[in-house]
Protein backbone atom coordinates (compact mmCIF):
# COMPACT_ATOMS: atom_id res chain seq x y z
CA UNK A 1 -126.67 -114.82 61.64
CA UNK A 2 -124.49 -112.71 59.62
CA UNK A 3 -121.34 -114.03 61.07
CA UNK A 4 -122.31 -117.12 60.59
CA UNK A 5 -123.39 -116.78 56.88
CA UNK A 6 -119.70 -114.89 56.60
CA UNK A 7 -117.92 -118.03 57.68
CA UNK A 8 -119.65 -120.43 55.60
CA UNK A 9 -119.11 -118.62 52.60
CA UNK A 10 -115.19 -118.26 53.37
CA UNK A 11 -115.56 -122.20 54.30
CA UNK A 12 -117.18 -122.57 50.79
CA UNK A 13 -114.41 -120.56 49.00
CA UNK A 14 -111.58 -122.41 50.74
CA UNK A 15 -113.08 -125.43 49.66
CA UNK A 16 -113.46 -124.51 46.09
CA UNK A 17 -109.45 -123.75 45.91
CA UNK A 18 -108.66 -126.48 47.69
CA UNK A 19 -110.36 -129.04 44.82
CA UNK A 20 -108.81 -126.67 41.91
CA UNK A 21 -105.53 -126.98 43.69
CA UNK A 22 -105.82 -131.19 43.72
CA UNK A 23 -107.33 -131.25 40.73
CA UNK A 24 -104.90 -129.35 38.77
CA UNK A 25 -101.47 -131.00 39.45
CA UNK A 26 -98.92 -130.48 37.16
CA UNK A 27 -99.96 -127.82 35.10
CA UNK A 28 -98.24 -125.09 36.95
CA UNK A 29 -101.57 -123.88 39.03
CA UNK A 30 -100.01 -121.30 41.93
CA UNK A 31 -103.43 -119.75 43.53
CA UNK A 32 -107.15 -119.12 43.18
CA UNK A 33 -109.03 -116.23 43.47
CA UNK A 34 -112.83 -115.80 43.43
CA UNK A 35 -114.82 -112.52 43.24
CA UNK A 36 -118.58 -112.03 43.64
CA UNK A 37 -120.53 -110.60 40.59
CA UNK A 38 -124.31 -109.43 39.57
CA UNK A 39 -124.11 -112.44 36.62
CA UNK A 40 -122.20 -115.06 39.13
CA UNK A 41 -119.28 -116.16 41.09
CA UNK A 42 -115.86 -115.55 38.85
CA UNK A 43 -113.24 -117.79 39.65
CA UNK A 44 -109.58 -116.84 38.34
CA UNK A 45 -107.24 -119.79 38.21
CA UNK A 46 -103.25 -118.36 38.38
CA UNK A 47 -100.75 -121.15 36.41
CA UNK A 48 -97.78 -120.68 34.75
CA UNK A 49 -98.87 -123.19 31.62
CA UNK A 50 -102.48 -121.69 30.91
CA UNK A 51 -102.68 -124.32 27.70
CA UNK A 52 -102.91 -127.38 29.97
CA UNK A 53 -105.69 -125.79 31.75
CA UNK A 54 -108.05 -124.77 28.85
CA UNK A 55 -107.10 -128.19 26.76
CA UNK A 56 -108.24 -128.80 23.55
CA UNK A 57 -110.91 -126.37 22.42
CA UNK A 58 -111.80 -125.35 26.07
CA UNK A 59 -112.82 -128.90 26.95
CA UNK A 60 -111.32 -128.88 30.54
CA UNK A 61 -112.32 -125.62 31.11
CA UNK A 62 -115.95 -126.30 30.53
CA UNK A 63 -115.77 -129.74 32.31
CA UNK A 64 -114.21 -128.07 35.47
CA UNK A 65 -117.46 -125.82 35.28
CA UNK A 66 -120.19 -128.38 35.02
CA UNK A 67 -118.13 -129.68 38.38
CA UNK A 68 -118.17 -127.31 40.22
CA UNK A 69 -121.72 -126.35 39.55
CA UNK A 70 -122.38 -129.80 41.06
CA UNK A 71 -120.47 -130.04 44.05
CA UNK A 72 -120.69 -127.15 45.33
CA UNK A 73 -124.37 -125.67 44.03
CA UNK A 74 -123.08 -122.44 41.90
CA UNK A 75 -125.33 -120.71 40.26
CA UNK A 76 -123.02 -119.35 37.22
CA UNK A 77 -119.55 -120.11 37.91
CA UNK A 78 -117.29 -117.84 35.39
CA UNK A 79 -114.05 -119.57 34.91
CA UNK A 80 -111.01 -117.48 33.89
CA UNK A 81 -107.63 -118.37 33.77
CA UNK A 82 -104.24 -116.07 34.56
CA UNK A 83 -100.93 -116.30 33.55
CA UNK A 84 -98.57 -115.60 36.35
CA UNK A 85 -96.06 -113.12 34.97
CA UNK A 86 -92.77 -114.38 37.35
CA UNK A 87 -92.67 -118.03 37.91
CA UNK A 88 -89.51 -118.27 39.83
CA UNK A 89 -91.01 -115.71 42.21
CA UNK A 90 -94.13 -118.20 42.90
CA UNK A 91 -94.00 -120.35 45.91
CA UNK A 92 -96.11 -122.50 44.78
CA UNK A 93 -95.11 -123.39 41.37
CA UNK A 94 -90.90 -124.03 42.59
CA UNK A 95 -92.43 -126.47 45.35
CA UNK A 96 -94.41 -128.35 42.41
CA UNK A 97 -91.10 -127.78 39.99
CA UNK A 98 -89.05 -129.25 42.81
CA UNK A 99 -91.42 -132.23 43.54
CA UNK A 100 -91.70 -132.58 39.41
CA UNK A 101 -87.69 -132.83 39.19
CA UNK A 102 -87.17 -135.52 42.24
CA UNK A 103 -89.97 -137.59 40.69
CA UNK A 104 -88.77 -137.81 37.53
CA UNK A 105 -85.04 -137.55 37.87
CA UNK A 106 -85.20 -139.39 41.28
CA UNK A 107 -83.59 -138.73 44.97
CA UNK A 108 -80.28 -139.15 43.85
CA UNK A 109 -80.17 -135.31 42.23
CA UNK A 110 -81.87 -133.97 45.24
CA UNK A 111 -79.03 -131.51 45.69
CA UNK A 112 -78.42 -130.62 42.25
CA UNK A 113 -82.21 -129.54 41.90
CA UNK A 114 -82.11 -127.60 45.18
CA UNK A 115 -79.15 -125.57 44.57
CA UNK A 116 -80.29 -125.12 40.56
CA UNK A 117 -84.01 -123.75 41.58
CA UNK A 118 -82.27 -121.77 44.44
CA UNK A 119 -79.93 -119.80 41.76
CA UNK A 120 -83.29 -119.66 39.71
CA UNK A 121 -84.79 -117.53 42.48
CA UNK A 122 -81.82 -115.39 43.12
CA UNK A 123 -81.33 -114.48 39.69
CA UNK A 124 -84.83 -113.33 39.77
CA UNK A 125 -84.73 -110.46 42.41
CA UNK A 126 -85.66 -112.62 45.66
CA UNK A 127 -84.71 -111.20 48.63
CA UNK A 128 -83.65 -114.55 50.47
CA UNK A 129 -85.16 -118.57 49.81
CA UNK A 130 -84.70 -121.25 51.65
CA UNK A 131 -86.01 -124.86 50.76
CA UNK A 132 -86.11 -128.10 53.34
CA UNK A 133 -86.50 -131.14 51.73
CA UNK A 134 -87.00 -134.30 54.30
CA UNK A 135 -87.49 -137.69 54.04
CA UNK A 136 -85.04 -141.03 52.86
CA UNK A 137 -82.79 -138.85 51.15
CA UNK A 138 -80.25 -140.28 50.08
CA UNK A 139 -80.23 -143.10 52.13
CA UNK A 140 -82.61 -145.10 53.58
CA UNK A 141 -82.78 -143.12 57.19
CA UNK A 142 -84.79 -140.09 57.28
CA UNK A 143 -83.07 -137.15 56.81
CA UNK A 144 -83.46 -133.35 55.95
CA UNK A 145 -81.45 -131.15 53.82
CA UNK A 146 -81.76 -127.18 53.97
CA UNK A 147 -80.83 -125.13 50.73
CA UNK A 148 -80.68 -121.42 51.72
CA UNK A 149 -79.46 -117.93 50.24
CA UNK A 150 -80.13 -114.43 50.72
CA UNK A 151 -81.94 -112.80 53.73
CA UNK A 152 -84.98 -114.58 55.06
CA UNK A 153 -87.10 -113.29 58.04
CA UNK A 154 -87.77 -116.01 60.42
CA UNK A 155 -89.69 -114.37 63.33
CA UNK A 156 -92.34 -111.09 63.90
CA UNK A 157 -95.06 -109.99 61.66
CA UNK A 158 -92.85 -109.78 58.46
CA UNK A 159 -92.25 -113.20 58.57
CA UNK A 160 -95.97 -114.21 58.19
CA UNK A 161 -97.04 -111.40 55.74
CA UNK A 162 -93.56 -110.76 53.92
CA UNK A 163 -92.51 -114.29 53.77
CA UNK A 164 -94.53 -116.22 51.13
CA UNK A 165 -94.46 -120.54 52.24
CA UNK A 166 -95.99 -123.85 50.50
CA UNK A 167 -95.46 -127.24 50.82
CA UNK A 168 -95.55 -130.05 48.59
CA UNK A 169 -95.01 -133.66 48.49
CA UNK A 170 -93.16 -136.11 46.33
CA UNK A 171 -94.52 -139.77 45.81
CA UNK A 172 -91.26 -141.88 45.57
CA UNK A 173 -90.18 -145.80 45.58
CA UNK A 174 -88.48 -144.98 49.22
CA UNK A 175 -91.42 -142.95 50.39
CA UNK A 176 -92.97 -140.11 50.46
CA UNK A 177 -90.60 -137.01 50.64
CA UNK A 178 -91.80 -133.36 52.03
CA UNK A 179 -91.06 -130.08 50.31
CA UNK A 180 -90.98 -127.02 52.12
CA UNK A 181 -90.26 -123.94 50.52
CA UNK A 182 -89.96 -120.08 51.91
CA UNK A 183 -89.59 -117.09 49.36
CA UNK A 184 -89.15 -113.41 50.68
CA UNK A 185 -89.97 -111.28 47.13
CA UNK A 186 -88.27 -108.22 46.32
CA UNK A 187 -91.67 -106.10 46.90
CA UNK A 188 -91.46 -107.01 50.97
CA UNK A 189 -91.01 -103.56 52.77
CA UNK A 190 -88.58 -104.39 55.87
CA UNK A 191 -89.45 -102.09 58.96
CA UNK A 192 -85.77 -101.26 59.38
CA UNK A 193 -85.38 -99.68 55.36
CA UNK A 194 -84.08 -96.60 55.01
CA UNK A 195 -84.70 -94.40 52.24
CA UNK A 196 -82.71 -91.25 51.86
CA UNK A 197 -84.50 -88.68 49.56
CA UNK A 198 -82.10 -86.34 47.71
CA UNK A 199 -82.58 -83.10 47.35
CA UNK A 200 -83.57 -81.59 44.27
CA UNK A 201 -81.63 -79.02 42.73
CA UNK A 202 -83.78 -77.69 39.89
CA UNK A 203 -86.47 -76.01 42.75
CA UNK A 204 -83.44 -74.27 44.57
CA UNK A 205 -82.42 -73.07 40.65
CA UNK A 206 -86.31 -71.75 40.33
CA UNK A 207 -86.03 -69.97 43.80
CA UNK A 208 -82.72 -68.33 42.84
CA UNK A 209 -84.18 -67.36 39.47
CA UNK A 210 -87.22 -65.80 41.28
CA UNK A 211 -85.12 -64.09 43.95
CA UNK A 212 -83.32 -62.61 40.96
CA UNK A 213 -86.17 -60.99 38.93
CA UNK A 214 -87.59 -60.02 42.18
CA UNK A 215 -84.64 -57.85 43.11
CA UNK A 216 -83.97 -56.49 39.45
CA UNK A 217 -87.78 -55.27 39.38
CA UNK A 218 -86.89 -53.69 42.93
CA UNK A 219 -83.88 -52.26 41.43
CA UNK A 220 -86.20 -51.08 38.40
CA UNK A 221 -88.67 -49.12 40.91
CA UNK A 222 -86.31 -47.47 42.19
CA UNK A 223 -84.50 -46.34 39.59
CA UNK A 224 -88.00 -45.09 38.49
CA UNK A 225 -88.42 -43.07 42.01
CA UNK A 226 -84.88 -41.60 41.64
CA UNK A 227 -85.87 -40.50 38.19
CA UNK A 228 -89.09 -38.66 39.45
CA UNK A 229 -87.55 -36.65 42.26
CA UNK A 230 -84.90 -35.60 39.96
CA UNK A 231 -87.61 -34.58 37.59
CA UNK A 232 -89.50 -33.01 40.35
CA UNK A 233 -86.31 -31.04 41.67
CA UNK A 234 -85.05 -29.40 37.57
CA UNK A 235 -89.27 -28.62 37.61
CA UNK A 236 -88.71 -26.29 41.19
CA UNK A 237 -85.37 -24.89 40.04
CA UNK A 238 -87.00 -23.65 37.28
């Protein structure tokens, strides 16, 4: 019973993010996250253009909540929104740039806009990107063009948990035209890293420094013991 309450509540959430997601197309939306509190659920909404979410005096924010309320029976929903802090870092938001640029500039810049958001990545500390874009490009046989740069993991465990991937599509006169993008950010860990820790040279300073005092306050009992059995010896000649 417990298993299956677990699975319809992760059924529920994925359901939830999957109606933000299509209901919030071009506004820069890149994930969902929802959290369990005493007062209700709280649903934080990541986007790069946080304005077009809210609209004007919080009306879309507070029709999104009487939706979902609806739909899918909430009790309190808690709507918050998130501004993502790197957008050329986002999967999500370059697939829905990319699809953005070929629907409004058209197929014929296809390769201008892949190599242009591909520097864009680059430049902001990606490890390796690589973007497929398929479909009648530029003619009118199906074809698919791979943009690529940097280091990219393709296969093993990195590649599903350090490789972040989203799709997208684009709704032109020719057809409809698939974007696939793959993003490996700077904060992936790669099992074969090396880190070579220097040593520091301020604790072997310290250790000196101690070995020193501890050899002059040797130097100074002695020089105390000496002094006593010469003391002890004028005291017997006497």
């Amino acid at each position: 019973m417990i298993e299956r309450k677990i699975v319809a509540q992760k059924i529920k959430e994925f359901e939830i993010q999957e109606f933000i997601s299509k209901s919030m197309k071009n506004v820069g939306h890149s994930h969902t996250k929802m959290q369990k509190t005493p007062l209700g659920e709280k649903i934080i909404i990541y986007a790069s253009r946080p304005g077009l979410i809210v609209g004007r005096k919080g009306q879309n924010i507070k029709q999104l909540t009487k939706t979902l309320k609806k739909k899918f029976n909430l009790e309190n929903p808690q709507v918050e929104i998130s501004e993502v802090e790197n957008i050329n870092l986002d999967v999500n938001i370059i697939a829905e740039s990319i699809v953005d640029m070929l629907e409004r500039f058209g197929p014929e810049k296809f390769k201008a806009i892949g190599h242009r958001t591909m520097g864009n990545v680059m430049n902001a500390g990606a490890l390796g990107i690589e973007i497929i874009i398929s479909g009648k490009i530029p003619s009118s046989r199906a074809k698919s063009w791979r943009f690529y740069s940097g280091y990219l993991k393709k296969c093993g465990d990195i590649s599903i948990t350090g490789v972040d991937k989203a799709h997208a599509q684009a709704k032109l006169k020719t057809g409809i035209i698939g974007v696939r993008v793959s993003i490996m950010p700077p904060t992936t860990k790669l099992p074969d890293h090396v880190e070579i820790i220097e040593e520091k040279e301020e604790k072997k300073e310290e250790i000196k420094e101690e070995k020193e005092e501890g050899k002059e306050e040797e130097k100074k009992k002695e020089e105390k013991k000496t002094k006593k059995k010469e003391e002890k010896n004028e005291h017997k000649g006497d």
